[in-house]
N, C-alpha and C. Protein backbone atom coordinates (compact mmCIF):
# COMPACT_ATOMS: atom_id res chain seq x y z
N UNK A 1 25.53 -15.04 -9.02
CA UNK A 1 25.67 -14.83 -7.59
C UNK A 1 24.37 -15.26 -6.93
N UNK A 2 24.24 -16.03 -6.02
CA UNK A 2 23.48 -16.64 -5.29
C UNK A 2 23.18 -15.82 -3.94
N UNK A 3 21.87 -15.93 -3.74
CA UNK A 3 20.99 -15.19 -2.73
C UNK A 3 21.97 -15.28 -1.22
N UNK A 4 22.63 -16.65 -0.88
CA UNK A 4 23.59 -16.36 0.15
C UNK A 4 24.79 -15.97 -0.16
N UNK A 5 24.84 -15.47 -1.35
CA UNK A 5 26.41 -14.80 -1.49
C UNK A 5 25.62 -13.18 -1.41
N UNK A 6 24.87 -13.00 -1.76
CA UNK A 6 24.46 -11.56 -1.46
C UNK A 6 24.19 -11.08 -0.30
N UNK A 7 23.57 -11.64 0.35
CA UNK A 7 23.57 -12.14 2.07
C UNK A 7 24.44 -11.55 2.87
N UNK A 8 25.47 -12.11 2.51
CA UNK A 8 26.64 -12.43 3.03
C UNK A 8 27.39 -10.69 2.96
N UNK A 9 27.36 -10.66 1.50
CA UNK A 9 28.27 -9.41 1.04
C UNK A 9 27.29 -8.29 1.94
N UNK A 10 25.95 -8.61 2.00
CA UNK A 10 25.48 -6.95 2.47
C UNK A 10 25.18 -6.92 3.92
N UNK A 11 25.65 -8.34 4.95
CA UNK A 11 25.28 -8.27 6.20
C UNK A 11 26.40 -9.00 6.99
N UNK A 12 27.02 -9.08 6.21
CA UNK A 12 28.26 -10.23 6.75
C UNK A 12 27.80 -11.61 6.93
N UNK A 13 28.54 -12.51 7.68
CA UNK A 13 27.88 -13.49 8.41
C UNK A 13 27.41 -13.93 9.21
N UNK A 14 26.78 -13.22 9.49
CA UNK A 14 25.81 -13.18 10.77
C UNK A 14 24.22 -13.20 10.77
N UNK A 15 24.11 -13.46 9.23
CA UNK A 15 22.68 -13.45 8.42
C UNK A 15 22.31 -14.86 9.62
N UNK A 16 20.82 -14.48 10.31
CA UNK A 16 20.09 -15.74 10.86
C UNK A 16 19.15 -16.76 9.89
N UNK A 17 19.59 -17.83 10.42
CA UNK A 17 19.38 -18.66 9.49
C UNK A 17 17.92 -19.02 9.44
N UNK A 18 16.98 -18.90 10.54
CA UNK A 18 16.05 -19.15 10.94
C UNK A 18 14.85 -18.86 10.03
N UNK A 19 13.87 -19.34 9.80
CA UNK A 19 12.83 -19.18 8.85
C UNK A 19 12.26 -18.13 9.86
N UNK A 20 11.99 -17.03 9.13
CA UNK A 20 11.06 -15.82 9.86
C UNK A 20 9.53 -16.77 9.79
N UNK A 21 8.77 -16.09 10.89
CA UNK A 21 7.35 -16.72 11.38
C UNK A 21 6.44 -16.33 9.68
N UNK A 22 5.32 -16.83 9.67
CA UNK A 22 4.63 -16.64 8.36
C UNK A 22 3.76 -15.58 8.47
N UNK A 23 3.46 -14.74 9.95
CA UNK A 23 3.26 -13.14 9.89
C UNK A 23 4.14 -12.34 9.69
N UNK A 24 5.51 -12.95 9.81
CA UNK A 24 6.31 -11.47 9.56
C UNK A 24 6.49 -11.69 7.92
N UNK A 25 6.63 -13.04 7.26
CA UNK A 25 6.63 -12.93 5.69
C UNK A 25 5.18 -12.19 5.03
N UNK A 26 4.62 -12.77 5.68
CA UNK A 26 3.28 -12.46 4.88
C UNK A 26 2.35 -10.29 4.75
N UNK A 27 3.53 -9.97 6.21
CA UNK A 27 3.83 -8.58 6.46
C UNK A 27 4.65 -8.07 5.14
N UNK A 28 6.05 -8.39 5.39
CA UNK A 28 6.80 -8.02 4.50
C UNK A 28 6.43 -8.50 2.62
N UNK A 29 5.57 -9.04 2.34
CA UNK A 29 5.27 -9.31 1.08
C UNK A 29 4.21 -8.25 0.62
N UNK A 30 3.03 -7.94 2.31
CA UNK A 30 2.23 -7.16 1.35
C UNK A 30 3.08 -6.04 1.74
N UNK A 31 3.81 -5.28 2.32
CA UNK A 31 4.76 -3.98 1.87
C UNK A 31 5.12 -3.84 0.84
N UNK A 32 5.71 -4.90 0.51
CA UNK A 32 6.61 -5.27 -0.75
C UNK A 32 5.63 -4.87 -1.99
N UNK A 33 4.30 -5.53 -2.26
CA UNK A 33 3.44 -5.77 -2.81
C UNK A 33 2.91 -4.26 -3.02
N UNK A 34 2.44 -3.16 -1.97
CA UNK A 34 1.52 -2.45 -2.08
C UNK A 34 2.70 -1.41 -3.01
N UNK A 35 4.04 -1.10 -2.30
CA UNK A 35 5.37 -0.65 -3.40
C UNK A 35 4.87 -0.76 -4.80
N UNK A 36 5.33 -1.92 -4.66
CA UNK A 36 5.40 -2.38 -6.07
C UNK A 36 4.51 -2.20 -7.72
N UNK A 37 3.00 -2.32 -6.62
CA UNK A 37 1.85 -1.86 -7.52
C UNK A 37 1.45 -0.63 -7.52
N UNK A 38 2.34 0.26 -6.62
CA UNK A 38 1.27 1.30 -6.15
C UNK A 38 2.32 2.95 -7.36
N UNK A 39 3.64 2.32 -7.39
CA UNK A 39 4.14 3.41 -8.81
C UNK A 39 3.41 3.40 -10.08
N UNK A 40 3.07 2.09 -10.43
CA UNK A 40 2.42 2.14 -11.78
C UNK A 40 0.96 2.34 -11.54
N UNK A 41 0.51 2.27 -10.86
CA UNK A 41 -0.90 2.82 -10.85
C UNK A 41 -0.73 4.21 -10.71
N UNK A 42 -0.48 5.04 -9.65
CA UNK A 42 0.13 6.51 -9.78
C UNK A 42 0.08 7.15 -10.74
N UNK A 43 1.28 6.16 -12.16
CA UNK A 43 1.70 6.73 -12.83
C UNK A 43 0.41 6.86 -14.21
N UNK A 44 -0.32 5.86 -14.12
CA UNK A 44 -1.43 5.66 -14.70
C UNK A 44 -2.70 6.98 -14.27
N UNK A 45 -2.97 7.15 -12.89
CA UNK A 45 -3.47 8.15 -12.33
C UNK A 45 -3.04 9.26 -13.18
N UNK A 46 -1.76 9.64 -12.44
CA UNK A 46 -0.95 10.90 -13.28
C UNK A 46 -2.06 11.22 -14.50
N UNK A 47 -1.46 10.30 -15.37
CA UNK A 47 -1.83 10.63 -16.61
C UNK A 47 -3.11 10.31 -17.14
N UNK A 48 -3.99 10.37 -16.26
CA UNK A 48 -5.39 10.51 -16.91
C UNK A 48 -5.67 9.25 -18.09
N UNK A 49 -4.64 8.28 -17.43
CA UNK A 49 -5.06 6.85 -18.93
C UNK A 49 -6.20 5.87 -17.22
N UNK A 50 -6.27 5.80 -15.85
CA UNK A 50 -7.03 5.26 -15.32
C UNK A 50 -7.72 6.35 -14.34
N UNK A 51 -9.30 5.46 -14.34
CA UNK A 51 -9.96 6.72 -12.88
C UNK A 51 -9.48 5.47 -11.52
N UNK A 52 -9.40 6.37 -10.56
CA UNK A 52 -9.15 5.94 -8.93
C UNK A 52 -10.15 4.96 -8.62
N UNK A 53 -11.52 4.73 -9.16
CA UNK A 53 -12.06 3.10 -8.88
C UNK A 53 -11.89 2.32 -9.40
N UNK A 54 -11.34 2.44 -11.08
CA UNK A 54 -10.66 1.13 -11.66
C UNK A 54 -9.03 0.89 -11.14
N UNK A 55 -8.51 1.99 -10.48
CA UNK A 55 -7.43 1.64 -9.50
C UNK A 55 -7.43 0.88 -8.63
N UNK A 56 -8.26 1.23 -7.53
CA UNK A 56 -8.28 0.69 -6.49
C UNK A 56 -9.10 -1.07 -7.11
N UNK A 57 -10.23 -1.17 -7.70
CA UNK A 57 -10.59 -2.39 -7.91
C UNK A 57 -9.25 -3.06 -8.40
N UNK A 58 -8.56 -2.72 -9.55
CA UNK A 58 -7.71 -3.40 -10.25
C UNK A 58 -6.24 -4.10 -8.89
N UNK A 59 -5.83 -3.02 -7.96
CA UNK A 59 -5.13 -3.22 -6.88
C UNK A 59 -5.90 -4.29 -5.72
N UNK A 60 -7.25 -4.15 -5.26
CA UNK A 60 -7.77 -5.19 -4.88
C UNK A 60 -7.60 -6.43 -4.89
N UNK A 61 -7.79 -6.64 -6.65
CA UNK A 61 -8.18 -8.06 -7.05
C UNK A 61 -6.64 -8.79 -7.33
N UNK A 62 -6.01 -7.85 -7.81
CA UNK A 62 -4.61 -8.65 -7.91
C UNK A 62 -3.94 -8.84 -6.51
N UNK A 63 -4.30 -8.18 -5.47
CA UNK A 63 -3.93 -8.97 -4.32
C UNK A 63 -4.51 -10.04 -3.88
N UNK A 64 -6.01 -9.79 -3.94
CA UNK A 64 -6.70 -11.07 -4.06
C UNK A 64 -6.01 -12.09 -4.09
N UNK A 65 -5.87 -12.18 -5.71
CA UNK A 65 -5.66 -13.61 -6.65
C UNK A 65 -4.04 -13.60 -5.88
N UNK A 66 -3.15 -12.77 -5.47
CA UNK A 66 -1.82 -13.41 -5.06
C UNK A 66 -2.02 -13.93 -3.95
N UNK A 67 -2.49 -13.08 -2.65
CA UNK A 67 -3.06 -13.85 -1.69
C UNK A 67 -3.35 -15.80 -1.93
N UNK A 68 -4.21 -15.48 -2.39
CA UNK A 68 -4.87 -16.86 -2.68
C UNK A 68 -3.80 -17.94 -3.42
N UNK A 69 -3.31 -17.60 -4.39
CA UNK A 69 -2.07 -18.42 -5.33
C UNK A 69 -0.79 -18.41 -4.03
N UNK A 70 -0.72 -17.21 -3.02
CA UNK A 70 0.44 -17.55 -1.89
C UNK A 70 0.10 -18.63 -1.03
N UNK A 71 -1.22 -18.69 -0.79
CA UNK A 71 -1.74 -19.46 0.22
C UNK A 71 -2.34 -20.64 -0.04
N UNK A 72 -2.36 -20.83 -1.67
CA UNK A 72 -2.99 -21.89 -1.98
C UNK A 72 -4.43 -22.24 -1.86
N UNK A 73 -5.31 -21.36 -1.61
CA UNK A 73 -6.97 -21.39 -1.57
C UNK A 73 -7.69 -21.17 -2.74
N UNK A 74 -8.25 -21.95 -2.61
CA UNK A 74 -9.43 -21.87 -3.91
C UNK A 74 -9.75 -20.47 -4.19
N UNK A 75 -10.18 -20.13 -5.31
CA UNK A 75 -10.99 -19.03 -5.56
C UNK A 75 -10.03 -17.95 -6.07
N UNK A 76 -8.75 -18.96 -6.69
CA UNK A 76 -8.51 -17.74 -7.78
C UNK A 76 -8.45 -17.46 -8.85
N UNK A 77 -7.92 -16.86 -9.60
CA UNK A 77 -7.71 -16.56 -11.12
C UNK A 77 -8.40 -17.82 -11.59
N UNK A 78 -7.66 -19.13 -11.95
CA UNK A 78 -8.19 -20.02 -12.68
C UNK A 78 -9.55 -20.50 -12.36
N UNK A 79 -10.22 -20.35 -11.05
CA UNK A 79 -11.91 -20.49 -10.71
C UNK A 79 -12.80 -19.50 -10.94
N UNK A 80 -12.70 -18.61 -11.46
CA UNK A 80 -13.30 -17.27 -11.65
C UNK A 80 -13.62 -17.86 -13.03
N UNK A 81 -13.40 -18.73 -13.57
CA UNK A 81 -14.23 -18.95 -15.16
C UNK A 81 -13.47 -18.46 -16.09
């Protein structure tokens, strides 16, 4: 099943076709993003396997490097040596 058949099934057809502006993607990715990373770190917290500054550094830098790999700018993962 393809992304416009899902589309479709959960909004009808009336899905706009229009490319959203690259602040509202770049909004909705880091939401998406801070979600995403922010259970398993928690869950890491929780349990006393990370402390809250190798959290937060570790959450930093991997936005960093996605940032940069989204946007295409120098200075990530593979330039760091």
């Amino acid at each position: 099943m393809g992304v416009k058949s899902v589309a479709a099934y959960r909004t009808g057809f009336d899905l706009d076709p229009a490319r959203p502006s690259p602040e509202r993607v770049t909004e909705a990715a880091r939401r998406w993003f801070a979600r995403g990373l922010a259970g398993p770190l928690q869950e890491r917290l929780d349990a006393d396997e990370m402390p809250l500054p190798d959290a937060l550094r570790l959450a930093r830098w991997a936005g960093r490097d996605d940032a940069r790999r989204v946007h295409r700018l120098p200075g990530g993962p593979a330039d760091d040596g």
